[in-house]
PDB file of N, CA and C in Angstrom:
ATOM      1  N   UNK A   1     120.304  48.113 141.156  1.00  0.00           N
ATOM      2  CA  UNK A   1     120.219  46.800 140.546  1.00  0.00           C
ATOM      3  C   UNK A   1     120.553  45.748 141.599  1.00  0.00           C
ATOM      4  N   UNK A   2     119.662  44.688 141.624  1.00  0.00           N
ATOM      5  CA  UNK A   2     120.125  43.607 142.988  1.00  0.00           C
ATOM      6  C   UNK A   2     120.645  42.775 141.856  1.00  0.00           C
ATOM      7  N   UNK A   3     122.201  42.239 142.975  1.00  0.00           N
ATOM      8  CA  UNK A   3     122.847  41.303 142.296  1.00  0.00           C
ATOM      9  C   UNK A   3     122.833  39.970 142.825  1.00  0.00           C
ATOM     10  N   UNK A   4     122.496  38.958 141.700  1.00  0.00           N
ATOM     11  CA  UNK A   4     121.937  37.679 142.046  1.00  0.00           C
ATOM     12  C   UNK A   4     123.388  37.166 141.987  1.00  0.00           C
ATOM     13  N   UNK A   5     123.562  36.440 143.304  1.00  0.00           N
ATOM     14  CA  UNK A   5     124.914  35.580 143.283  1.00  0.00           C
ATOM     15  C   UNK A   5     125.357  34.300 142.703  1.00  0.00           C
ATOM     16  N   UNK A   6     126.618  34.587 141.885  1.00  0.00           N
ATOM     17  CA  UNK A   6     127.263  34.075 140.988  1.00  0.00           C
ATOM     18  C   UNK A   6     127.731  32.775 140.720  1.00  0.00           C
ATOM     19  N   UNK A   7     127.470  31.817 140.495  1.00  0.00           N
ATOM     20  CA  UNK A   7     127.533  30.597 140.650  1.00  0.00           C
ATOM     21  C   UNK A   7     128.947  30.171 139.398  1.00  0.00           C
ATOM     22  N   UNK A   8     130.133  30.203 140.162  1.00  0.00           N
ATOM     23  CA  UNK A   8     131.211  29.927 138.815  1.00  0.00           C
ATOM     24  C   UNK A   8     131.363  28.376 139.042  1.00  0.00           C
ATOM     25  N   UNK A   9     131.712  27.910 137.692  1.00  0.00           N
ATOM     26  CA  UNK A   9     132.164  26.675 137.353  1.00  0.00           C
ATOM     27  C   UNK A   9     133.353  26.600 136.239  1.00  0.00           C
ATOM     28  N   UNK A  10     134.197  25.733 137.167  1.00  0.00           N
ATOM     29  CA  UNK A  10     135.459  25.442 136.339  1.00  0.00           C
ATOM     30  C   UNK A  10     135.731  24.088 136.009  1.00  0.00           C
ATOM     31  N   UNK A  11     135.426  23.540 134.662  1.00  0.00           N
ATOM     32  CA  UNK A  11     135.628  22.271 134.450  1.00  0.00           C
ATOM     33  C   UNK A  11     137.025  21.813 133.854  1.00  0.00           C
ATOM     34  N   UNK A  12     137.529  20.796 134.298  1.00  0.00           N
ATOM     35  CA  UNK A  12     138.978  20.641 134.088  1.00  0.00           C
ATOM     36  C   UNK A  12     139.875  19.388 134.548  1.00  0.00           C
ATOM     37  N   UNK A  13     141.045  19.248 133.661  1.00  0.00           N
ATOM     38  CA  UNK A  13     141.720  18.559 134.003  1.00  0.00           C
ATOM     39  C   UNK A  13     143.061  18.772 134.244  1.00  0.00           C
ATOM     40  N   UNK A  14     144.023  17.714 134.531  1.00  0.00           N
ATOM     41  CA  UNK A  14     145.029  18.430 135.034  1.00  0.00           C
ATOM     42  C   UNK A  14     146.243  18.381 134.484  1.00  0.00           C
ATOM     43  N   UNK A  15     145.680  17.501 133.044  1.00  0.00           N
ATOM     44  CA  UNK A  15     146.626  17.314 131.700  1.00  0.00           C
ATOM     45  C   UNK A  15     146.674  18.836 131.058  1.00  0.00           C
ATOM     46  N   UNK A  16     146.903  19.480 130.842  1.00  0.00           N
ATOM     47  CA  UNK A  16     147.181  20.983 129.646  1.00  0.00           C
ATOM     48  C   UNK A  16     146.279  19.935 128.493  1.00  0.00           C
ATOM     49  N   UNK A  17     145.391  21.079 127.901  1.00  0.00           N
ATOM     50  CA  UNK A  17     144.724  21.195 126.603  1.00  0.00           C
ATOM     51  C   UNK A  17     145.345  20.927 125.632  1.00  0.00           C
ATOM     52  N   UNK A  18     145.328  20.290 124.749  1.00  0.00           N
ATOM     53  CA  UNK A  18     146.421  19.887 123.428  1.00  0.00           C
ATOM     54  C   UNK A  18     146.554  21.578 122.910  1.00  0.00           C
ATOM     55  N   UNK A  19     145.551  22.104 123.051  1.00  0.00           N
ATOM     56  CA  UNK A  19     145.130  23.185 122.141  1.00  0.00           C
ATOM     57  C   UNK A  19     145.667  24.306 122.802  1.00  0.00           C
ATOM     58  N   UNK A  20     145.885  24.476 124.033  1.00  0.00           N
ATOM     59  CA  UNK A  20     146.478  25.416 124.883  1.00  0.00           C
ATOM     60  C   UNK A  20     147.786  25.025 125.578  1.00  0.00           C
ATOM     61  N   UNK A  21     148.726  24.498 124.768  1.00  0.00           N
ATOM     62  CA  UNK A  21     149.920  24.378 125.214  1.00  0.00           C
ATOM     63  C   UNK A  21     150.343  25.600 126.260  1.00  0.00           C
ATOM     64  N   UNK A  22     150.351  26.774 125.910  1.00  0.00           N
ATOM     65  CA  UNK A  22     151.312  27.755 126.877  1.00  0.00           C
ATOM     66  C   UNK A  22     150.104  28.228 127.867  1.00  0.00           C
ATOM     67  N   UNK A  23     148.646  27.729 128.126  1.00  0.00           N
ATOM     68  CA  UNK A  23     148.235  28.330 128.881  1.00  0.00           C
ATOM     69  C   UNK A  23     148.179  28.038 129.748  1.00  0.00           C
ATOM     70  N   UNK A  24     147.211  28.577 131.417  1.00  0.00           N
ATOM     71  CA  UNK A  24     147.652  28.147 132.488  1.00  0.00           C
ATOM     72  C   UNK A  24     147.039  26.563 132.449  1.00  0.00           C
ATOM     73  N   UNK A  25     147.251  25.548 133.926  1.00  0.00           N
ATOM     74  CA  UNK A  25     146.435  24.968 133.649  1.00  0.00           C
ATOM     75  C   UNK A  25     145.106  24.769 134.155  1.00  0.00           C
ATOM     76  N   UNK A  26     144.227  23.897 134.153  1.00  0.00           N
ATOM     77  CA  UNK A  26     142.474  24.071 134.472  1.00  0.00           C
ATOM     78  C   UNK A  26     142.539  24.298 136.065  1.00  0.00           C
ATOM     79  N   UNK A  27     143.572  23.519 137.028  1.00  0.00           N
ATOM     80  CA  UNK A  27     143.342  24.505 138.461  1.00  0.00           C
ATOM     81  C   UNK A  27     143.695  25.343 138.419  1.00  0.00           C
ATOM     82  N   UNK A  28     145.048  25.982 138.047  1.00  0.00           N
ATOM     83  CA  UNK A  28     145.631  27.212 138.152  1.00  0.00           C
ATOM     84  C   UNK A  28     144.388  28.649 137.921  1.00  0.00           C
ATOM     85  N   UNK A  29     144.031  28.175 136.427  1.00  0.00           N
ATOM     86  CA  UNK A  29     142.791  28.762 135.950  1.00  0.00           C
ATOM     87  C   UNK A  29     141.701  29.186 136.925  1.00  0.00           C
ATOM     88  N   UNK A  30     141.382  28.217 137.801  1.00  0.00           N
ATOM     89  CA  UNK A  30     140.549  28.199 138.556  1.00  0.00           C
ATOM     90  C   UNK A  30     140.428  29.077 139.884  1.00  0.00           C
ATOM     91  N   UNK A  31     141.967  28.649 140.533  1.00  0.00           N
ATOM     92  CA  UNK A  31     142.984  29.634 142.074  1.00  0.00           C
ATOM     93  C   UNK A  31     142.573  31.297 141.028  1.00  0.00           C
ATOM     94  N   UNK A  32     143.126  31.727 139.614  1.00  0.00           N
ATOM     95  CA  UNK A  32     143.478  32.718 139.402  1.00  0.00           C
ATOM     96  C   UNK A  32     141.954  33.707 139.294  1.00  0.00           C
ATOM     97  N   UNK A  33     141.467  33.187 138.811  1.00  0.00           N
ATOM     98  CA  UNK A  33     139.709  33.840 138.829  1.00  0.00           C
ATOM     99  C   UNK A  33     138.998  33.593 140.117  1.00  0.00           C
ATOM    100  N   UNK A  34     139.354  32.697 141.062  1.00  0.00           N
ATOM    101  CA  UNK A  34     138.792  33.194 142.269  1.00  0.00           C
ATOM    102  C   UNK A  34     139.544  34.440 142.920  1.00  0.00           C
ATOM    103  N   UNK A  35     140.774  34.741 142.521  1.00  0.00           N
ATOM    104  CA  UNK A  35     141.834  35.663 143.392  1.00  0.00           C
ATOM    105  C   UNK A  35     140.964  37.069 142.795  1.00  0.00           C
ATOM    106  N   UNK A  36     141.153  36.990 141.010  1.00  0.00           N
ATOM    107  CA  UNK A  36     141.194  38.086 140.760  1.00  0.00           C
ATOM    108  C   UNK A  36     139.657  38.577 141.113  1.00  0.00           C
ATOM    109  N   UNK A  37     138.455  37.288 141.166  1.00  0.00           N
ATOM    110  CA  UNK A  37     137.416  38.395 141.559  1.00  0.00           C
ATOM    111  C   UNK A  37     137.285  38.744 142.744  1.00  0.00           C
ATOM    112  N   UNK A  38     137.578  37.982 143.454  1.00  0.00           N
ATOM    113  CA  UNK A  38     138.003  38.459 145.239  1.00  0.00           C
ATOM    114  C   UNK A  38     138.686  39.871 145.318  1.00  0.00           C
ATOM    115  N   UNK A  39     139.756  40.751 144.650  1.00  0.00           N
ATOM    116  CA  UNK A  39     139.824  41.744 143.995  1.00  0.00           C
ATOM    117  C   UNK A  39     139.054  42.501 143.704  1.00  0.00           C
ATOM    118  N   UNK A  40     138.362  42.459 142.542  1.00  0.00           N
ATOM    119  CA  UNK A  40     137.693  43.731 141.563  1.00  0.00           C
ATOM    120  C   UNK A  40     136.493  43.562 142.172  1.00  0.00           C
ATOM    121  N   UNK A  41     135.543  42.603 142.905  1.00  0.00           N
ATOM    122  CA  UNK A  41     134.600  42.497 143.946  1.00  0.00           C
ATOM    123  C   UNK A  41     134.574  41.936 144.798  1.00  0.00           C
ATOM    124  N   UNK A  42     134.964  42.807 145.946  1.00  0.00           N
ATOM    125  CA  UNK A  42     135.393  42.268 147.342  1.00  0.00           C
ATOM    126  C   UNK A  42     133.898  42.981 147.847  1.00  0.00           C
ATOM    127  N   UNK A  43     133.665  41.890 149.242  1.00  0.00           N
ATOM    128  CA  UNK A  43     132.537  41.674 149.553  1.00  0.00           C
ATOM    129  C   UNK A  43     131.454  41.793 149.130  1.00  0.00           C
ATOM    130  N   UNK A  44     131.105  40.565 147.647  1.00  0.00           N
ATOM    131  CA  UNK A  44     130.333  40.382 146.753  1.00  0.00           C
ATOM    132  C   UNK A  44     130.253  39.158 146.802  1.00  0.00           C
ATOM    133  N   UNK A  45     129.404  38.134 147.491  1.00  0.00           N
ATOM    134  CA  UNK A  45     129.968  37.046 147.701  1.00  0.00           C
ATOM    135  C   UNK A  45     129.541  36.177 145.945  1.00  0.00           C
ATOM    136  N   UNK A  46     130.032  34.988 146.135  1.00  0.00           N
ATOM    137  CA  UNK A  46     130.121  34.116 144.842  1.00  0.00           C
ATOM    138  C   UNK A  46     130.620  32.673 145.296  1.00  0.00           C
ATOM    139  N   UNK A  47     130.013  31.719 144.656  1.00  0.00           N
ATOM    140  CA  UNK A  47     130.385  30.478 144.924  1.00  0.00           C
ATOM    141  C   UNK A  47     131.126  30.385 143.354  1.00  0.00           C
ATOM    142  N   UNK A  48     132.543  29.425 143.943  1.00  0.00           N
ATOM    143  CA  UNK A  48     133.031  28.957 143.028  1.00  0.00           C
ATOM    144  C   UNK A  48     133.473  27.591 142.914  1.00  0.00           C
ATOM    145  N   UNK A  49     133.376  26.551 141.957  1.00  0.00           N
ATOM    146  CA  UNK A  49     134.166  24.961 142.252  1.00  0.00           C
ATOM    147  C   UNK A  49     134.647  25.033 141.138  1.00  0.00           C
ATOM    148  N   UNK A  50     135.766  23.822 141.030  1.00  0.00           N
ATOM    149  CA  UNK A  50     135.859  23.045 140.296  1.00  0.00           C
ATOM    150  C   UNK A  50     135.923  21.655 140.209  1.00  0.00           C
ATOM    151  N   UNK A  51     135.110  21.612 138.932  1.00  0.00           N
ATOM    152  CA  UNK A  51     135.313  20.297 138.634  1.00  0.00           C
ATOM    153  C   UNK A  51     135.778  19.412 137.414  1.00  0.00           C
ATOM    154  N   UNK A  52     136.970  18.502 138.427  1.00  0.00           N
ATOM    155  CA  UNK A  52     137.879  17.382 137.785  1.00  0.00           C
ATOM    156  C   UNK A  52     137.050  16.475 136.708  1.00  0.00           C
ATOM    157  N   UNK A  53     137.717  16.553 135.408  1.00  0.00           N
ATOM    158  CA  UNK A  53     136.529  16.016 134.190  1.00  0.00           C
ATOM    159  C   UNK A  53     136.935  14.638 133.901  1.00  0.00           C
ATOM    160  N   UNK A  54     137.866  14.444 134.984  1.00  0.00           N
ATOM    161  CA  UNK A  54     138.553  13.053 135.029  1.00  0.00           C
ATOM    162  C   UNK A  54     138.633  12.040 135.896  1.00  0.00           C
ATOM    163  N   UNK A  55     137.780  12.839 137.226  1.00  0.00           N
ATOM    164  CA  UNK A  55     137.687  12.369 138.710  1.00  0.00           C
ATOM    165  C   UNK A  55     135.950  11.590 138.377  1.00  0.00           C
ATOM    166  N   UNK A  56     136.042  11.119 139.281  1.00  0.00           N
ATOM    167  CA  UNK A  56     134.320  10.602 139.815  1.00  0.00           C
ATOM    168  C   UNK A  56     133.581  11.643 139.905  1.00  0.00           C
ATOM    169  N   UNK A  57     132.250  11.846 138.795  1.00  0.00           N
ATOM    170  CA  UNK A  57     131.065  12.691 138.803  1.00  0.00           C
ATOM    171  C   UNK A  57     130.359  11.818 139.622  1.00  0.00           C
ATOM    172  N   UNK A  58     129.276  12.200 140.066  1.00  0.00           N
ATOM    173  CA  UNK A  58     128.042  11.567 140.929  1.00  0.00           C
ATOM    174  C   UNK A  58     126.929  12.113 140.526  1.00  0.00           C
ATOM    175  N   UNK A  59     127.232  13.810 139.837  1.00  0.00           N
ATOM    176  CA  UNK A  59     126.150  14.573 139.251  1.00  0.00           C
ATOM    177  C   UNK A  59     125.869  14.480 138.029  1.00  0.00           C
ATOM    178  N   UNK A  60     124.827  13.988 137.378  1.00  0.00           N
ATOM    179  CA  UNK A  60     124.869  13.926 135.846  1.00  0.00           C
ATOM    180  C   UNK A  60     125.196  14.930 135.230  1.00  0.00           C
ATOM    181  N   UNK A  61     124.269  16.399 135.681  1.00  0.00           N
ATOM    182  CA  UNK A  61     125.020  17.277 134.788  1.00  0.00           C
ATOM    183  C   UNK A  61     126.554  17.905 134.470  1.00  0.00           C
ATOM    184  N   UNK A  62     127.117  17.287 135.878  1.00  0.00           N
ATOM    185  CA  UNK A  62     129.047  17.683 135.897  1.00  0.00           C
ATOM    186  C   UNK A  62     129.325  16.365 134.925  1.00  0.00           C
ATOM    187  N   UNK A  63     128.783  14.872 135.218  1.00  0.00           N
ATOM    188  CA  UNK A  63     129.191  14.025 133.545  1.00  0.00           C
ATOM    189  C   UNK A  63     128.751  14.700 132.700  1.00  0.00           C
ATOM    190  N   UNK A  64     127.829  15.301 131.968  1.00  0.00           N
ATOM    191  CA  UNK A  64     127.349  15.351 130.720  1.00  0.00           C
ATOM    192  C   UNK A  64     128.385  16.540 130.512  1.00  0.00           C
ATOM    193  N   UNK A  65     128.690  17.537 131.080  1.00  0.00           N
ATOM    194  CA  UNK A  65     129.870  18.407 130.800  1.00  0.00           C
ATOM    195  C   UNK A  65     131.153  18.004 130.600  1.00  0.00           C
ATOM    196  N   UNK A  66     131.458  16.961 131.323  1.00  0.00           N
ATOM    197  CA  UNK A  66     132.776  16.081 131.002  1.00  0.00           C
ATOM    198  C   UNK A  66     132.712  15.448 130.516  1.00  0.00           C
ATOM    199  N   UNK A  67     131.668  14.794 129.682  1.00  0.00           N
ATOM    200  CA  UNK A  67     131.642  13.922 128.287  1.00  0.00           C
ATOM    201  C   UNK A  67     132.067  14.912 127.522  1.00  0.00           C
ATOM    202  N   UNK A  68     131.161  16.045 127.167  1.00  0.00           N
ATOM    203  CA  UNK A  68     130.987  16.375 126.082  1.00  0.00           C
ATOM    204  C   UNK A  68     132.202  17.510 125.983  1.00  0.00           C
ATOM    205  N   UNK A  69     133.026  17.458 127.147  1.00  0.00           N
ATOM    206  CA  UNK A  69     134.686  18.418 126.824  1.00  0.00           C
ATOM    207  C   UNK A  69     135.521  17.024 126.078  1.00  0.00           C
ATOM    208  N   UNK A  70     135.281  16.127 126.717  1.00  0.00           N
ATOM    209  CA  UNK A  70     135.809  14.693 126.101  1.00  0.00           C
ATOM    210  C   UNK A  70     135.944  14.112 124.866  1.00  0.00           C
ATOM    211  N   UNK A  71     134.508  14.495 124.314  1.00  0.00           N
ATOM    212  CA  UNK A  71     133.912  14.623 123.087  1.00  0.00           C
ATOM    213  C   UNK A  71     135.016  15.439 122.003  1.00  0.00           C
ATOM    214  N   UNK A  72     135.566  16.298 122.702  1.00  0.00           N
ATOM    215  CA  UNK A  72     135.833  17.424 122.417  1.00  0.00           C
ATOM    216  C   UNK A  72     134.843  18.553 121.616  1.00  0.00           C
ATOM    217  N   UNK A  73     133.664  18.789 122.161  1.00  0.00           N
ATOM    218  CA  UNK A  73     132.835  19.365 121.929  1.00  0.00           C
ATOM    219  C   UNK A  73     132.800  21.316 122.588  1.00  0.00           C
ATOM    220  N   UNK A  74     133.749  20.717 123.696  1.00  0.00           N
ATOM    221  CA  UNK A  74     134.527  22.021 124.249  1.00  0.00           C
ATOM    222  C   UNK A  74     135.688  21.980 124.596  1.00  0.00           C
ATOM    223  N   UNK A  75     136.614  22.560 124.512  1.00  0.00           N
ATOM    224  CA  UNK A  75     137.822  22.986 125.306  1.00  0.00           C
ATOM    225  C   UNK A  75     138.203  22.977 126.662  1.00  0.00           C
ATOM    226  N   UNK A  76     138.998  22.597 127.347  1.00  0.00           N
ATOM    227  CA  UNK A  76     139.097  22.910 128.845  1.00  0.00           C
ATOM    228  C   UNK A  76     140.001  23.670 129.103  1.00  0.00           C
ATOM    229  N   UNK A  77     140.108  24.554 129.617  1.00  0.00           N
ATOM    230  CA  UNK A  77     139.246  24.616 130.697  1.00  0.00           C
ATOM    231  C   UNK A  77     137.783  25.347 130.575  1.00  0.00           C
ATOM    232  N   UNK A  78     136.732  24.812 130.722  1.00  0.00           N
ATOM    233  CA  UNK A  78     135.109  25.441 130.302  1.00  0.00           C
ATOM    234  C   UNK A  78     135.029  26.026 131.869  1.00  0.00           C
ATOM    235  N   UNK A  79     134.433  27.179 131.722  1.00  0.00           N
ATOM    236  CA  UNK A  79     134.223  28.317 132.405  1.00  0.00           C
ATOM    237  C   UNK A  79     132.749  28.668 132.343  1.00  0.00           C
ATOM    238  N   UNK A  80     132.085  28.085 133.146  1.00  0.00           N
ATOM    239  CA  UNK A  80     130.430  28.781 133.177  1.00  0.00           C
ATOM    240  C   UNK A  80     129.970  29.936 134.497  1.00  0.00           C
ATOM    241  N   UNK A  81     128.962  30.484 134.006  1.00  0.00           N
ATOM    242  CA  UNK A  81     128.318  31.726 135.290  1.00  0.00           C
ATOM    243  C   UNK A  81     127.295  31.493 135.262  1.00  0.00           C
ATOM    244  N   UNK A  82     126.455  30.546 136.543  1.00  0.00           N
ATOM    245  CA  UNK A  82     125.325  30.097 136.483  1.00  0.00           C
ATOM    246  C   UNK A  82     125.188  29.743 135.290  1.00  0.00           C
ATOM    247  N   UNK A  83     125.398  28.482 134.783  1.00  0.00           N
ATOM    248  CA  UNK A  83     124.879  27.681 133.556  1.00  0.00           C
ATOM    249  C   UNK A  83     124.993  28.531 132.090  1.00  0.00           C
ATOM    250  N   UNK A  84     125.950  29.325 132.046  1.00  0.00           N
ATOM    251  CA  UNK A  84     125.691  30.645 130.826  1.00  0.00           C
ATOM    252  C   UNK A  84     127.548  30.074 130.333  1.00  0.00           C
ATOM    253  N   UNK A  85     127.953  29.289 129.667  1.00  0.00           N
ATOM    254  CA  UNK A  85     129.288  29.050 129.023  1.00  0.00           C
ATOM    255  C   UNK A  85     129.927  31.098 128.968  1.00  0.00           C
ATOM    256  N   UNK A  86     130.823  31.005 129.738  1.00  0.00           N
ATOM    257  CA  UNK A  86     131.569  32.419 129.597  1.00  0.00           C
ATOM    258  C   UNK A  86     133.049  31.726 128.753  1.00  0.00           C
ATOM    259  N   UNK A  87     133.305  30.913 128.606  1.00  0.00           N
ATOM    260  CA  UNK A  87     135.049  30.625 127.900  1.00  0.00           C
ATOM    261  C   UNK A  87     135.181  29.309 127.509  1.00  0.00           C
ATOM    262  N   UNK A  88     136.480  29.297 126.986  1.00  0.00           N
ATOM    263  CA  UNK A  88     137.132  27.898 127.227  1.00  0.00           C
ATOM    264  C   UNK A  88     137.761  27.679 126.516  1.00  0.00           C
ATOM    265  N   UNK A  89     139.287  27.063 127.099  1.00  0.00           N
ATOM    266  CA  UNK A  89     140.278  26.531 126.584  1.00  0.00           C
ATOM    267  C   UNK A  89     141.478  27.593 127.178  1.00  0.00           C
ATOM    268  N   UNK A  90     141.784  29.109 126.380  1.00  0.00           N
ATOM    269  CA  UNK A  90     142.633  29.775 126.970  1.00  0.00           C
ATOM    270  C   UNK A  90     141.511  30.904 127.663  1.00  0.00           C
ATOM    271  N   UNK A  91     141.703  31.357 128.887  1.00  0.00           N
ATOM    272  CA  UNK A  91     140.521  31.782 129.536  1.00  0.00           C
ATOM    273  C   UNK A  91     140.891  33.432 129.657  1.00  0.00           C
ATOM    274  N   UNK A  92     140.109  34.274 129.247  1.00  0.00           N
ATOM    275  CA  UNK A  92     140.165  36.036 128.904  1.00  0.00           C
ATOM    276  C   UNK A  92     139.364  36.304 130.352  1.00  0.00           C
ATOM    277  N   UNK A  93     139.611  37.260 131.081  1.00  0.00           N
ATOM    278  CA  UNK A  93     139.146  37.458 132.322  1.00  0.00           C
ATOM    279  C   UNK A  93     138.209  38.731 131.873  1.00  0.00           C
ATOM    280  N   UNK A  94     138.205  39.264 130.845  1.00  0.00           N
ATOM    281  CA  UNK A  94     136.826  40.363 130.528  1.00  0.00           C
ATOM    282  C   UNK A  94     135.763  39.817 130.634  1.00  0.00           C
ATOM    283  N   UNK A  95     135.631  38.872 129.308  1.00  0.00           N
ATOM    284  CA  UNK A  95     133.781  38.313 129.113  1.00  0.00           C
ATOM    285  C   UNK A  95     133.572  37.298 130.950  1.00  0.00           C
ATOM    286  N   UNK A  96     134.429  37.500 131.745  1.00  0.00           N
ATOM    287  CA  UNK A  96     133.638  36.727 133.119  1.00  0.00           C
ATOM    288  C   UNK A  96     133.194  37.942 134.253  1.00  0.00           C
ATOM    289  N   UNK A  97     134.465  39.003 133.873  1.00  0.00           N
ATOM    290  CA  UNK A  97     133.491  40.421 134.544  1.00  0.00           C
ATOM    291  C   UNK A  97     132.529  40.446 133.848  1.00  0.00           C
ATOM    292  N   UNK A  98     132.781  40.595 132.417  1.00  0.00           N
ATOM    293  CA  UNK A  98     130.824  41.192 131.556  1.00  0.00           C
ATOM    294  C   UNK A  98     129.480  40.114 132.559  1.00  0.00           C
ATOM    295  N   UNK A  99     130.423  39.048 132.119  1.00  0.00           N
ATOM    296  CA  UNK A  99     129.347  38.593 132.711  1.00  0.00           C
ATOM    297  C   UNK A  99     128.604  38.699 134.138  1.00  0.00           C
ATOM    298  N   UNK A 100     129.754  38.639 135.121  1.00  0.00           N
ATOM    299  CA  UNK A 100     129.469  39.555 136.568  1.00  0.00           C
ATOM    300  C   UNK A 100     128.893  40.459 136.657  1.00  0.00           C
ATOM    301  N   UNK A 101     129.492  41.871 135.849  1.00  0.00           N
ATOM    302  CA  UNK A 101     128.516  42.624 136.139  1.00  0.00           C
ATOM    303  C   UNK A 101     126.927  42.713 135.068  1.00  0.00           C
ATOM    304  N   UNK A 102     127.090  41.921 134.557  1.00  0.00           N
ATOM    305  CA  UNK A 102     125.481  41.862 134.006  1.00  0.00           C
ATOM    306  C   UNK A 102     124.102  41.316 135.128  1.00  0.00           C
ATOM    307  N   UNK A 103     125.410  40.341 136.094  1.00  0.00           N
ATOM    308  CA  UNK A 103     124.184  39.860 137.068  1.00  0.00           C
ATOM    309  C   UNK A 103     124.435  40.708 138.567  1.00  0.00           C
ATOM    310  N   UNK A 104     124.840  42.527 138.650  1.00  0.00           N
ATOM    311  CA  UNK A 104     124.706  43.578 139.249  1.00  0.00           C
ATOM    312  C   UNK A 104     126.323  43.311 139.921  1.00  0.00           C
ATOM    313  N   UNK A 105     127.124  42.700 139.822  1.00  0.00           N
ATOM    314  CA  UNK A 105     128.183  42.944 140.598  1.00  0.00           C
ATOM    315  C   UNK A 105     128.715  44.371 139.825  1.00  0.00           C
ATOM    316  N   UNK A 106     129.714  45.223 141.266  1.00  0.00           N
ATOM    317  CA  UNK A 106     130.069  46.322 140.978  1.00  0.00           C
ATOM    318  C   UNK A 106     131.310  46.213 141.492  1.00  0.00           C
ATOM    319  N   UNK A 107     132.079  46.859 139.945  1.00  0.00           N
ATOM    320  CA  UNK A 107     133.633  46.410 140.559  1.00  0.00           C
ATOM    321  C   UNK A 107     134.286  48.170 141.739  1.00  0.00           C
ATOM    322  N   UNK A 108     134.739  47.318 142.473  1.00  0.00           N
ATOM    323  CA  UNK A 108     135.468  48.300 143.968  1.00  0.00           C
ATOM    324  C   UNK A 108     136.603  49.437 143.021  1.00  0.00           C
ATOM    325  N   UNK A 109     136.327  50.793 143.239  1.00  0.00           N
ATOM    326  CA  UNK A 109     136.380  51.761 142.775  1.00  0.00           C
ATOM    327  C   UNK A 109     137.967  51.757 143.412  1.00  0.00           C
ATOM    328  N   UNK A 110     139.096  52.545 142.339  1.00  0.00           N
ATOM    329  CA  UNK A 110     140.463  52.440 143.037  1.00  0.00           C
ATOM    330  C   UNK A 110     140.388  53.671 143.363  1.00  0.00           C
ATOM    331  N   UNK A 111     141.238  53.717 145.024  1.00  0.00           N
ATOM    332  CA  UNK A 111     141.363  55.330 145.384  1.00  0.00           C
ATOM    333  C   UNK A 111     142.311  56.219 144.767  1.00  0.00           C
TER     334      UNK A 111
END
């Protein structure tokens, strides 16, 4: 299976979620899912950003995502894989492997 590389997006701010009081927050979120897939797929490459839903967009589609978390239409921290919504708000690190390995990543076998 060829694996098409992973385009993560972390949208966020740096207030805590009303809704996710005890969870991490939207950078932390962000440091912790680049670590852990750097981990479970090492030399698999993947682009990852984030982006501040409170900072200066320039890209419409990073505004129209930060309207509509604003909106409260989503939760933050919103978590996408190539344009495919994987989470949001308190963030589960399964459905972002499912989603990894659906687009051929293979997680590094423990010895």
């Amino acid at each position: 299976m060829t694996t098409s590389k992973a385009v993560i997006e972390i949208y966020g701010a740096d207030i805590i979620c009303a809704s996710c009081v005890n969870a991490p927050s939207s950078k932390d979120t962000y440091e912790w899912l680049q670590a852990a897939i750097d981990r479970k797929y090492p030399n698999q490459p993947f682009a990852i950003r984030y982006i501040d839903i409170e900072g200066e967009l320039s890209d419409d589609r990073d505004a129209d995502y930060a309207n509509r978390i604003q909106e409260d239409e989503f939760f933050y921290p919103l978590v996408l894989i190539n344009d495919e919504v994987i989470g949001e708000g308190y963030i589960q690190i399964k459905p972002v492997y499912a989603a990894l390995e659906k687009l051929g990543y293979t997680p590094e076998e423990k010895a």
